[in-house]
PDB file of N, CA and C in Angstrom:
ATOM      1  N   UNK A   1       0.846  -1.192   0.000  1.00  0.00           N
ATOM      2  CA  UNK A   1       0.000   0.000   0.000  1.00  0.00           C
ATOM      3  C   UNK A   1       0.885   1.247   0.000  1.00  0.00           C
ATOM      4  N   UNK A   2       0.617   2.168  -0.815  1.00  0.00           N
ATOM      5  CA  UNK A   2       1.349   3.175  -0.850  1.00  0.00           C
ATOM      6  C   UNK A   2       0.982   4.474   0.332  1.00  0.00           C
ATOM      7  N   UNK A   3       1.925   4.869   0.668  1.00  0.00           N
ATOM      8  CA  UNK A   3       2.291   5.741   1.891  1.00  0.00           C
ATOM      9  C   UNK A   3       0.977   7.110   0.813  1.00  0.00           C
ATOM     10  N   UNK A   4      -0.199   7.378   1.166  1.00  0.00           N
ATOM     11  CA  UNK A   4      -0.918   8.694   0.810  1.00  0.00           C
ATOM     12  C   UNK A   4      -0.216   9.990   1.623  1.00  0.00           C
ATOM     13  N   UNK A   5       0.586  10.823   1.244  1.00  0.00           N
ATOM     14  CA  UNK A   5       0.766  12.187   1.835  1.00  0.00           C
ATOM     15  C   UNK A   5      -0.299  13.060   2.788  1.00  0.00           C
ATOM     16  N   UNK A   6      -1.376  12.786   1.907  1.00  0.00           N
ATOM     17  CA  UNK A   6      -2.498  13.817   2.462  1.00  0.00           C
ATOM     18  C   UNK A   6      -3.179  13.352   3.725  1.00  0.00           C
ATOM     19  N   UNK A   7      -3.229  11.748   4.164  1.00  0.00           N
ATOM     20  CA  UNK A   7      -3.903  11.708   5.398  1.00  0.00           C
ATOM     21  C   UNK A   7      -3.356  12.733   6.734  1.00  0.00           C
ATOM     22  N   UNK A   8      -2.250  13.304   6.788  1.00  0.00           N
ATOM     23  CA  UNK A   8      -1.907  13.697   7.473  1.00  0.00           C
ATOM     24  C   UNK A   8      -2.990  14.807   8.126  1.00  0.00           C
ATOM     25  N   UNK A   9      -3.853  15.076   7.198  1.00  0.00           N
ATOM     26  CA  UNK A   9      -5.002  16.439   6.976  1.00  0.00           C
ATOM     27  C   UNK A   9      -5.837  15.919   7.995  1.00  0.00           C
ATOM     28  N   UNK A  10      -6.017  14.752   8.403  1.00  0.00           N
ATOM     29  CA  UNK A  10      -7.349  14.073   9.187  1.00  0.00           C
ATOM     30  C   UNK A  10      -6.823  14.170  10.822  1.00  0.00           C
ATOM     31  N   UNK A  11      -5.732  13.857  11.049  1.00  0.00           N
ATOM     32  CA  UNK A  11      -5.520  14.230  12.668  1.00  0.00           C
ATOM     33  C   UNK A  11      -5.439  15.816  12.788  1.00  0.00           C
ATOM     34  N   UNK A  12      -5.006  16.485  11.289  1.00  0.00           N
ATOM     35  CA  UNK A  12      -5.229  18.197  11.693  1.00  0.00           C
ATOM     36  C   UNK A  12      -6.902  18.553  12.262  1.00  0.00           C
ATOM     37  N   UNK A  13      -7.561  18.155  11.203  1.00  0.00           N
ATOM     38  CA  UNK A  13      -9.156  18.741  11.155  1.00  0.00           C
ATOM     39  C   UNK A  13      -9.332  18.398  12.388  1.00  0.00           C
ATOM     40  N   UNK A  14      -9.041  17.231  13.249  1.00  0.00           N
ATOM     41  CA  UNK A  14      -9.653  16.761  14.524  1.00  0.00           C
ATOM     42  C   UNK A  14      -8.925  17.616  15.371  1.00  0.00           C
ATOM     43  N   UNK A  15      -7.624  18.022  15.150  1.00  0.00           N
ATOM     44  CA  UNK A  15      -6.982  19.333  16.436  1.00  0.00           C
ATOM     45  C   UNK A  15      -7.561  20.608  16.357  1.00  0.00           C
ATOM     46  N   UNK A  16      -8.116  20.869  15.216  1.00  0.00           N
ATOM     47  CA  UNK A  16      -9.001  22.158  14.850  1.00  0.00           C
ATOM     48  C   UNK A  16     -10.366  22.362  15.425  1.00  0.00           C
ATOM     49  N   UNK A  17     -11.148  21.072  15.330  1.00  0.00           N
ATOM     50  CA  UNK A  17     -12.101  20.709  15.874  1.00  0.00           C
ATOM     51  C   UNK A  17     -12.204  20.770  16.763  1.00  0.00           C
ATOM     52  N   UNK A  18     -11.241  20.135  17.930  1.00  0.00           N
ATOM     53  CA  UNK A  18     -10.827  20.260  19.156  1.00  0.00           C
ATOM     54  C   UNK A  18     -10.891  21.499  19.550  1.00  0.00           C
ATOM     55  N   UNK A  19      -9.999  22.077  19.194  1.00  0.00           N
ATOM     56  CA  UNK A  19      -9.683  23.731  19.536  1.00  0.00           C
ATOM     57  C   UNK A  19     -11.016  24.730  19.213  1.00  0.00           C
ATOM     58  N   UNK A  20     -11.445  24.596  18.261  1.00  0.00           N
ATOM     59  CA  UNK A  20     -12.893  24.840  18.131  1.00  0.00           C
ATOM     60  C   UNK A  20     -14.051  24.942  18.750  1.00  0.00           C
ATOM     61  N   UNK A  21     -14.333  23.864  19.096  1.00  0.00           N
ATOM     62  CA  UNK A  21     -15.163  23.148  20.425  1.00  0.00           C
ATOM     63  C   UNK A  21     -14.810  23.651  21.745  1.00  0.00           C
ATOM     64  N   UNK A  22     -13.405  23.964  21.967  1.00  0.00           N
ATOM     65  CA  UNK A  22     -12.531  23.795  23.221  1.00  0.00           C
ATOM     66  C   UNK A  22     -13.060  25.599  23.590  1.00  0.00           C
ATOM     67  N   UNK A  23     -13.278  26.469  22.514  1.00  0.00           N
ATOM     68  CA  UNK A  23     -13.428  27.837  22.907  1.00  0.00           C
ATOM     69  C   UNK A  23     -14.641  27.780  23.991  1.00  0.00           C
ATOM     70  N   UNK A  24     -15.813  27.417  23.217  1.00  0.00           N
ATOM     71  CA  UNK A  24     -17.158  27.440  24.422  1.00  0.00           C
ATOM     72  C   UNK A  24     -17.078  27.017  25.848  1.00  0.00           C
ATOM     73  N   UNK A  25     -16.771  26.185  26.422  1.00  0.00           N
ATOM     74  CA  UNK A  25     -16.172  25.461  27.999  1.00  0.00           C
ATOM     75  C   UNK A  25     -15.111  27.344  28.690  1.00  0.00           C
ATOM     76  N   UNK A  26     -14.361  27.244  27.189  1.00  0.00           N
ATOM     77  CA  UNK A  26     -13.463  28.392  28.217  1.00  0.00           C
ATOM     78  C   UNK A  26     -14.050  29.932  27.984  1.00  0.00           C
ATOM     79  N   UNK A  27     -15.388  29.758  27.216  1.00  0.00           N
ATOM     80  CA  UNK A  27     -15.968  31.513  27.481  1.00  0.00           C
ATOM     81  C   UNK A  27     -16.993  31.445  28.798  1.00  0.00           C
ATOM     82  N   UNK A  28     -17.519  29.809  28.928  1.00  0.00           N
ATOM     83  CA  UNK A  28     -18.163  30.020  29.842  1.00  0.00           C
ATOM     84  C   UNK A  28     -17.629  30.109  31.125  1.00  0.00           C
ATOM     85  N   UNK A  29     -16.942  29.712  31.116  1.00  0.00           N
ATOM     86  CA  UNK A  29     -15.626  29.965  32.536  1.00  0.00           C
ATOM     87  C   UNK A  29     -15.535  31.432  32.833  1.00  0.00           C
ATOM     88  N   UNK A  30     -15.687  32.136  31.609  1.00  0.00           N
ATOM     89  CA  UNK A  30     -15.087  33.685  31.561  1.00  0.00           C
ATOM     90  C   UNK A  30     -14.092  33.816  31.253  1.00  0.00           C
ATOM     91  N   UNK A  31     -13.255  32.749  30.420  1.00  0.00           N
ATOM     92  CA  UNK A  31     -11.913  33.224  30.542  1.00  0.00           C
ATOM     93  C   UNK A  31     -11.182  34.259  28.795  1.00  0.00           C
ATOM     94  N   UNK A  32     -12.287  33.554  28.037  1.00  0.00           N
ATOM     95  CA  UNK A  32     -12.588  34.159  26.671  1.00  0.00           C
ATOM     96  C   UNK A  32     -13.308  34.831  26.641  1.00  0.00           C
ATOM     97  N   UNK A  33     -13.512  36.250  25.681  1.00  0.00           N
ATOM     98  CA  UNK A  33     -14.693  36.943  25.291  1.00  0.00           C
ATOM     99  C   UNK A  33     -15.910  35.829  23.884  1.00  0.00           C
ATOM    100  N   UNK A  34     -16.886  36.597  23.731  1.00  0.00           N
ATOM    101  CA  UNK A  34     -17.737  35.660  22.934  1.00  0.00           C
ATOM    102  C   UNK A  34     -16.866  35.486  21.434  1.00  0.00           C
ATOM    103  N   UNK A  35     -16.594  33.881  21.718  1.00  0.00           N
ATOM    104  CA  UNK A  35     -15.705  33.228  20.462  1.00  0.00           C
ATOM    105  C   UNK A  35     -16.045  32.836  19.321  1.00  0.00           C
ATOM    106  N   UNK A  36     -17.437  33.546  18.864  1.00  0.00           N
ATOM    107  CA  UNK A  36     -18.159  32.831  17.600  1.00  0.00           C
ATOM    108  C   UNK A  36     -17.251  33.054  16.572  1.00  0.00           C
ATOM    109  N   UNK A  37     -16.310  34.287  15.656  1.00  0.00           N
ATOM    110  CA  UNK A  37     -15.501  34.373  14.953  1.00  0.00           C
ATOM    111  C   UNK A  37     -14.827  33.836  14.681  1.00  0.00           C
ATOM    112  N   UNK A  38     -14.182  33.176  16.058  1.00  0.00           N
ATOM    113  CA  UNK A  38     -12.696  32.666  15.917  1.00  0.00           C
ATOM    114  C   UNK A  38     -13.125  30.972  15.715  1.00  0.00           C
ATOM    115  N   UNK A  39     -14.383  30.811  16.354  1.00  0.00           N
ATOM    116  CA  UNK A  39     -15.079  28.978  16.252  1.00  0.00           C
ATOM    117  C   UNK A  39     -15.317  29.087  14.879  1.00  0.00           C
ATOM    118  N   UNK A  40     -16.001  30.341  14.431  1.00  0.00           N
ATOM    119  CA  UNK A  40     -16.387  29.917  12.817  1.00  0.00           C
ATOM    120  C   UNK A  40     -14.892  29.292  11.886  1.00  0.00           C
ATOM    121  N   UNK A  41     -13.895  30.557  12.311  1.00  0.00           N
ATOM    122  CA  UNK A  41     -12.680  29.991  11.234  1.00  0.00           C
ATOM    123  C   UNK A  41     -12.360  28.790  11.770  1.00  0.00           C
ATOM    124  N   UNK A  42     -12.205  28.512  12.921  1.00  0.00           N
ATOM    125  CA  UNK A  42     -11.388  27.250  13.271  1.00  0.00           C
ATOM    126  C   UNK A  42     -12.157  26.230  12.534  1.00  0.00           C
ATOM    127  N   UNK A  43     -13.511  26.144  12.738  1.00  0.00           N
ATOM    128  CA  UNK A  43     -14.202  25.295  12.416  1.00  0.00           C
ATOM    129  C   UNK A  43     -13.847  24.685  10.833  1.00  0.00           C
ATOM    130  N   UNK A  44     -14.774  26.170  10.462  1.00  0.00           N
ATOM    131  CA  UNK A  44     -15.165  26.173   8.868  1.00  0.00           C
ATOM    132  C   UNK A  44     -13.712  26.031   7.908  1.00  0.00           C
ATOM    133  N   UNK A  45     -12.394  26.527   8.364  1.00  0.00           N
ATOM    134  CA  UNK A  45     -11.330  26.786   7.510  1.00  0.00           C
ATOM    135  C   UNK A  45     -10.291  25.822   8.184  1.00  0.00           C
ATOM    136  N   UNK A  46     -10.683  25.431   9.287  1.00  0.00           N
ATOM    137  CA  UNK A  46      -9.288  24.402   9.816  1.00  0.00           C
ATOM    138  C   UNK A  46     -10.514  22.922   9.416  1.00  0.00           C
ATOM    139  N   UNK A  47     -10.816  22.795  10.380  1.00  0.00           N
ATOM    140  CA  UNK A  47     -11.488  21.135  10.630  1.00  0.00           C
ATOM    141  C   UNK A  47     -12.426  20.902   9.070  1.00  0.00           C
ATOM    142  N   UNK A  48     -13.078  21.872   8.462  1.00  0.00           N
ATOM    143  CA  UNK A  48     -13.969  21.231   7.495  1.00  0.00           C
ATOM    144  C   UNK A  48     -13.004  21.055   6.166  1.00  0.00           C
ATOM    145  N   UNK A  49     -11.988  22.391   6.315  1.00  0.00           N
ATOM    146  CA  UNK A  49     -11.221  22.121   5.180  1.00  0.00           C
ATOM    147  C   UNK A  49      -9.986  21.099   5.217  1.00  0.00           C
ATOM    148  N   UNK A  50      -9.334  20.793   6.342  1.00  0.00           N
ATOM    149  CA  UNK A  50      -8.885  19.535   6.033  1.00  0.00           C
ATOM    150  C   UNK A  50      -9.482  18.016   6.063  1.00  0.00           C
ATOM    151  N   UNK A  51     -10.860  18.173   6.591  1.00  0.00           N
ATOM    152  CA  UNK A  51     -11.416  16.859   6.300  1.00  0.00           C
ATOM    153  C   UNK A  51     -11.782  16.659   4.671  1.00  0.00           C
ATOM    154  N   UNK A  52     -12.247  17.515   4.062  1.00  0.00           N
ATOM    155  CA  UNK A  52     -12.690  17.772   2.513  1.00  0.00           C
ATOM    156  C   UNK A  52     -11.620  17.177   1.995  1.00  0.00           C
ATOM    157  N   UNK A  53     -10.648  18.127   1.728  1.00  0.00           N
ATOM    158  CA  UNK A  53      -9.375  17.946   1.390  1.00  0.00           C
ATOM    159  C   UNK A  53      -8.405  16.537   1.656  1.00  0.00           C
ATOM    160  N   UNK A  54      -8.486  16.187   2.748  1.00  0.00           N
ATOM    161  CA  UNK A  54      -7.969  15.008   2.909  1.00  0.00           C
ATOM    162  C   UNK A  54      -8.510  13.422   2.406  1.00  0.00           C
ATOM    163  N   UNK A  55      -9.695  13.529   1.895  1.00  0.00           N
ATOM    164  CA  UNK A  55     -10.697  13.002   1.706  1.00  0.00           C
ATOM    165  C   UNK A  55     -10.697  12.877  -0.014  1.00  0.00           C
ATOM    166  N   UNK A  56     -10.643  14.099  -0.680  1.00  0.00           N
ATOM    167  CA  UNK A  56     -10.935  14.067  -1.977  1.00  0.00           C
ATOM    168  C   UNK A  56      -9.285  14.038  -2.173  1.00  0.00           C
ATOM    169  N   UNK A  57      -8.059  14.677  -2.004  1.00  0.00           N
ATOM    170  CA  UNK A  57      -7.026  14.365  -2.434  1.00  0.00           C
ATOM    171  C   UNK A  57      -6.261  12.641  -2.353  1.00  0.00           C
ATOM    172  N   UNK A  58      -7.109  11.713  -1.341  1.00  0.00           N
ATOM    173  CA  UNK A  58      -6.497  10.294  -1.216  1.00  0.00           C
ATOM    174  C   UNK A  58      -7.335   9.703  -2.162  1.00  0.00           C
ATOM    175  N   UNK A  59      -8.925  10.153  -2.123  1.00  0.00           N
ATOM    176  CA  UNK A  59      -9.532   9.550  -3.275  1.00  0.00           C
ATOM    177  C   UNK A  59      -9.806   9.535  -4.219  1.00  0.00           C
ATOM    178  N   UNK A  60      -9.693  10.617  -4.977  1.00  0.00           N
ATOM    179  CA  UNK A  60      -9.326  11.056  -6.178  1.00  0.00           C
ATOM    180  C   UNK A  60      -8.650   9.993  -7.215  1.00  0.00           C
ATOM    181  N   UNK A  61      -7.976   9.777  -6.834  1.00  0.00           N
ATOM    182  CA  UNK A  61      -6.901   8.953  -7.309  1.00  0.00           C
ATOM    183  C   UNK A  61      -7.730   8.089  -7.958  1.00  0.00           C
ATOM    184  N   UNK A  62      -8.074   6.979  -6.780  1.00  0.00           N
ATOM    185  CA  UNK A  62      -8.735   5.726  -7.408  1.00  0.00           C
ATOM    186  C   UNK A  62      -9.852   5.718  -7.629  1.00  0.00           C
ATOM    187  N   UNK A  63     -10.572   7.141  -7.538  1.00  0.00           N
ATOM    188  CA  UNK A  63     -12.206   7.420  -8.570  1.00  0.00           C
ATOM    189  C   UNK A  63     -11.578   7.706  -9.565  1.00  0.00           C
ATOM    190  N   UNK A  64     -10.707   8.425 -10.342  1.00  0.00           N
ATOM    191  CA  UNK A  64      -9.953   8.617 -11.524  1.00  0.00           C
ATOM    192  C   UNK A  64      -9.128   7.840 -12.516  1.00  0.00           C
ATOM    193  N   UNK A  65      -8.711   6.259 -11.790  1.00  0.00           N
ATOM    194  CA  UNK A  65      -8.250   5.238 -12.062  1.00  0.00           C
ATOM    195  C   UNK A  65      -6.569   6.100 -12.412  1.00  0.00           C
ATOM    196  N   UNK A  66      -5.974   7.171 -11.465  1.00  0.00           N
ATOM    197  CA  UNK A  66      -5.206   7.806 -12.112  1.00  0.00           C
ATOM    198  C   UNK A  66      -3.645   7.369 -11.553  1.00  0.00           C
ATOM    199  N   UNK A  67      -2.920   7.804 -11.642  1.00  0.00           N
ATOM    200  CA  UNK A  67      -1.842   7.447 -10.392  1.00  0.00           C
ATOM    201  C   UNK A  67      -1.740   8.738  -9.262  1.00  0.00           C
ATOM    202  N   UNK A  68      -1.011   8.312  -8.556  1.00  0.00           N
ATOM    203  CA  UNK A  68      -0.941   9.079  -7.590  1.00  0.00           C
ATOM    204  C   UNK A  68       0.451  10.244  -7.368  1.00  0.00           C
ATOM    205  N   UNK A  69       0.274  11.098  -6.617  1.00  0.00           N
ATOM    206  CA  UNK A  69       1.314  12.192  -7.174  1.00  0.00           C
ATOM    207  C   UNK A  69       2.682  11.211  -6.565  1.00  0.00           C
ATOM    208  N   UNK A  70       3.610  11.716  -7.191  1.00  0.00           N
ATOM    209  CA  UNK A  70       5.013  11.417  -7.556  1.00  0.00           C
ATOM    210  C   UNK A  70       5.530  12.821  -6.316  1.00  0.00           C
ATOM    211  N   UNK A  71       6.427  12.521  -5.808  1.00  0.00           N
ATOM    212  CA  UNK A  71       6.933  13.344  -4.594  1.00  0.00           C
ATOM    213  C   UNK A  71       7.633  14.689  -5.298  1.00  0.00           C
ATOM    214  N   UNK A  72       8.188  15.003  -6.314  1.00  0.00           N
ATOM    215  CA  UNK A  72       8.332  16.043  -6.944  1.00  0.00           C
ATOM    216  C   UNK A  72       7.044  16.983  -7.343  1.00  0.00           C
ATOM    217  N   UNK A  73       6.368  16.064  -7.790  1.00  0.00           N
ATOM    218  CA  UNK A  73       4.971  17.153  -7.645  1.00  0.00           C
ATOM    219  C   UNK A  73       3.934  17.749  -6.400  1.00  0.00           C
ATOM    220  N   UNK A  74       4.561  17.518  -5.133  1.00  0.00           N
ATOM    221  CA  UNK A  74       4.163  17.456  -3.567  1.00  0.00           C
ATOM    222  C   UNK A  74       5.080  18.868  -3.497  1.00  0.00           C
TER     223      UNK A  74
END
């Protein structure tokens, strides 16, 4: 099985997610002001975009019957 580059994207989205999630617990504490801005990007631009991404760049491949990138093109 060949080593895919891009899974690496799937433990990101879940630290994003994390961190994401993690704002609400610490506004209600008081220790944050109201974090909807910063949850939207984390969310929407960390966790959704590397799950997408990680997802369509490993599978791509073999919906395309194509090969897979060559480490010079990485």
């Amino acid at each position: 099985m060949a080593f895919d580059p891009y899974r690496v994207l799937f433990p990101m989205g879940l630290a994003f997610g994390f961190a994401g999630t993690a704002l609400w617990p610490l506004h209600a504490a008081g220790i944050l002001a109201y974090p909807a801005a910063l949850h939207w990007s984390l969310m929407a631009q960390g966790f959704q975009h590397c799950f997408i991404l990680g997802f369509l760049l490993t599978a791509m491949p073999s919906f395309l019957h194509a090969e897979r990138c060559r480490p010079w093109e990485m």
